[in-house]
C-alpha atoms as a PDB file:
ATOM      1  CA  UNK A   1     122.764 111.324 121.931  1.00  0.00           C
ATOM      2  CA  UNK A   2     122.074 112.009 118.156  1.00  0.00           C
ATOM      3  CA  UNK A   3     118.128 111.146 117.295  1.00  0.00           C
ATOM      4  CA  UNK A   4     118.526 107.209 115.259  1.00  0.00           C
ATOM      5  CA  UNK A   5     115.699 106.295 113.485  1.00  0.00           C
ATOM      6  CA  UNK A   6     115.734 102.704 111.877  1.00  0.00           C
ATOM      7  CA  UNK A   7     114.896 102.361 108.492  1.00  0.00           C
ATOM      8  CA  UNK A   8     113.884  99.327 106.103  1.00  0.00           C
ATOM      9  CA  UNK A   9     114.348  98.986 102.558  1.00  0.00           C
ATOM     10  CA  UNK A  10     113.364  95.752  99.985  1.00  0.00           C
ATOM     11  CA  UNK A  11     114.494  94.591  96.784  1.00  0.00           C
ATOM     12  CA  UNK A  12     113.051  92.022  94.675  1.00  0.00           C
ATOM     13  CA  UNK A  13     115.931  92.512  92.039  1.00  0.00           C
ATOM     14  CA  UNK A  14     118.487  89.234  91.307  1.00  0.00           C
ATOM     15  CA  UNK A  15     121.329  91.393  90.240  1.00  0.00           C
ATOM     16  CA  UNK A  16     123.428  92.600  93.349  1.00  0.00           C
ATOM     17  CA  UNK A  17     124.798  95.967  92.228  1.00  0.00           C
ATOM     18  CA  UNK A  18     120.637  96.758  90.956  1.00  0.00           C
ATOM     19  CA  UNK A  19     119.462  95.775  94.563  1.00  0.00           C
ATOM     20  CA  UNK A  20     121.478  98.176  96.553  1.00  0.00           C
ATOM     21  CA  UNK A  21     120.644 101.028  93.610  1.00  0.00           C
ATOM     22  CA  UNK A  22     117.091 100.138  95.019  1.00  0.00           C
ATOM     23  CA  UNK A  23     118.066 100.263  98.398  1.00  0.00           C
ATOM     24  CA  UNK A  24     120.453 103.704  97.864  1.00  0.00           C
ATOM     25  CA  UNK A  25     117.077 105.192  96.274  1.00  0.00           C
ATOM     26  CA  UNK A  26     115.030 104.221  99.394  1.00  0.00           C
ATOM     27  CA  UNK A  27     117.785 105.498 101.951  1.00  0.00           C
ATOM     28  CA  UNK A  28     118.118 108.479  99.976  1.00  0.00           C
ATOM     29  CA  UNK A  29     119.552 111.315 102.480  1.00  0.00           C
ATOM     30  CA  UNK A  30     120.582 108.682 104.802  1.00  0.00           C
ATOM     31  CA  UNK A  31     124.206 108.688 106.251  1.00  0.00           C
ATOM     32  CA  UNK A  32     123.854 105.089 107.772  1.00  0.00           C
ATOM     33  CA  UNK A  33     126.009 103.796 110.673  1.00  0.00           C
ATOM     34  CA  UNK A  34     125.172 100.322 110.064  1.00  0.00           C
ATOM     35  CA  UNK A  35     123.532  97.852 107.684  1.00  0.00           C
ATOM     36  CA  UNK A  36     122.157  94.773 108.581  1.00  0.00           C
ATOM     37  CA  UNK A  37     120.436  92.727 105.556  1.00  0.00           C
ATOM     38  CA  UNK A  38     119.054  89.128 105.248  1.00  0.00           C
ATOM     39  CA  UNK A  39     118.729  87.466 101.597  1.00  0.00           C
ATOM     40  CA  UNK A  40     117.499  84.478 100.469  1.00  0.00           C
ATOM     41  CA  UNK A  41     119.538  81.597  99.364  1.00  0.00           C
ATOM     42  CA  UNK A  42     119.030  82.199  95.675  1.00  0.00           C
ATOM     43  CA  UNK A  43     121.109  85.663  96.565  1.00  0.00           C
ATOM     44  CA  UNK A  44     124.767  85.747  96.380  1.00  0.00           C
ATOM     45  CA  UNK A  45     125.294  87.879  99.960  1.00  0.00           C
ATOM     46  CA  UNK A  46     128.926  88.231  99.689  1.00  0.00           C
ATOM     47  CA  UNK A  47     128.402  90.243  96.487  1.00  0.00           C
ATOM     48  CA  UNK A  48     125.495  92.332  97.945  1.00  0.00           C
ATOM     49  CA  UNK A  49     127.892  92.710 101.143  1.00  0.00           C
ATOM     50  CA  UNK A  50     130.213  94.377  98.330  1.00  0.00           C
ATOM     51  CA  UNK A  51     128.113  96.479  96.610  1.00  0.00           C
ATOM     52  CA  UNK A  52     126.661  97.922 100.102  1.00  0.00           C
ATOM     53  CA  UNK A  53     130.455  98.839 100.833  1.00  0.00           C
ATOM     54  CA  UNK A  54     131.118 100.757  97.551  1.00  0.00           C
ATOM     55  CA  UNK A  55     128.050 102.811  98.290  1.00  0.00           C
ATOM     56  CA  UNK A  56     127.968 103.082 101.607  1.00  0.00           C
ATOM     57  CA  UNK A  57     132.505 103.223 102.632  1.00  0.00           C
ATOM     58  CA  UNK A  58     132.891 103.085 106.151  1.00  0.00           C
ATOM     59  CA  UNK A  59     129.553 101.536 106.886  1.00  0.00           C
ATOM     60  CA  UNK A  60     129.629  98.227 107.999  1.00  0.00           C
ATOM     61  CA  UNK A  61     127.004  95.995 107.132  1.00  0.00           C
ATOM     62  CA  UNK A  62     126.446  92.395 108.142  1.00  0.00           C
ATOM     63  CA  UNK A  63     124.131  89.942 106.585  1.00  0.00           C
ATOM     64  CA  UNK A  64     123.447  87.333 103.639  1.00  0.00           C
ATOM     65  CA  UNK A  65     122.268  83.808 103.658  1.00  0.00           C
ATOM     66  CA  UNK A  66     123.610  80.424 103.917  1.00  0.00           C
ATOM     67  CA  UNK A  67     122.822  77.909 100.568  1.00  0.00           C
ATOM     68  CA  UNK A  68     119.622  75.339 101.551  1.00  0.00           C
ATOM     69  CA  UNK A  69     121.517  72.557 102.806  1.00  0.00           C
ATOM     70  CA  UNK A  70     120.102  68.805 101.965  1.00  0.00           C
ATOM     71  CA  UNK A  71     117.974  66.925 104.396  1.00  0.00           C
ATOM     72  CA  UNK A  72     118.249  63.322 105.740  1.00  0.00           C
ATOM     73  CA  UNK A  73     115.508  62.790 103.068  1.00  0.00           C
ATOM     74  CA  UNK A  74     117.587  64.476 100.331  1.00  0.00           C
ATOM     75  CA  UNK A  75     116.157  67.365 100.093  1.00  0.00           C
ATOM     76  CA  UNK A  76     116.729  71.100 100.115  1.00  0.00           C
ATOM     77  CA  UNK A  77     116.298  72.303 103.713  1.00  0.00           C
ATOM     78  CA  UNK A  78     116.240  76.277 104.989  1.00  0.00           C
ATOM     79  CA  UNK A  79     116.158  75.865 108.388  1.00  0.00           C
ATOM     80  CA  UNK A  80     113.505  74.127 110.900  1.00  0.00           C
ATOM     81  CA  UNK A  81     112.504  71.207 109.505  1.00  0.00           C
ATOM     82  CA  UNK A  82     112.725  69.387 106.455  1.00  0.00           C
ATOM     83  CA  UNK A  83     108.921  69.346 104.719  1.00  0.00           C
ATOM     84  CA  UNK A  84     107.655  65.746 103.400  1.00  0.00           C
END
C-alpha cells in the first residue's frame, strides 16, 4: 500500500481559474488521486470543478455548492434553519 497523506488547501479568490492557481501552488509536488472541495454559494462549483480537471487530467474531483434556496419566510436559507 503506497503511504497517502491528505492534504488541505484554501482560497479566498472569486475567480475560478485564480483559485485552483492557489490551490496548484499549495499542492505543489502533489500527484493527487482525488479532489474533494466544498465552496460557498457565491462560487460557481461547476467552473472550479473545470479548472481542477485542466490541472489536475485524470483526477477526479467532486464538490461545489448548491445556490441559498428561499425560506418559508422569504429568505435566503443555507441549510439548517432559516434565521429570523
Amino acid at each position: 500500500m503506497r503511504n497517502a497523506s491528505i492534504r488541505s488547501a484554501a482560497s479566498s479568490q472569486k475567480d475560478p481559474d485564480a483559485i485552483v492557481r492557489e490551490l496548484t501552488q499549495a499542492w505543489a509536488g502533489m500527484s493527487p488521486t482525488a479532489i474533494a472541495f466544498f465552496t460557498g454559494h457565491t462560487r460557481d462549483g461547476a467552473a472550479i470543478s473545470a479548472a481542477l480537471r485542466r490541472a489536475f487530467p485524470g483526477t477526479p474531483n467532486v464538490g461545489g455548492a448548491r445556490p441559498p434556496r428561499p425560506s418559508r419566510w422569504g429568505r435566503a436559507r443555507c441549510g439548517g434553519r432559516a434565521r429570523r
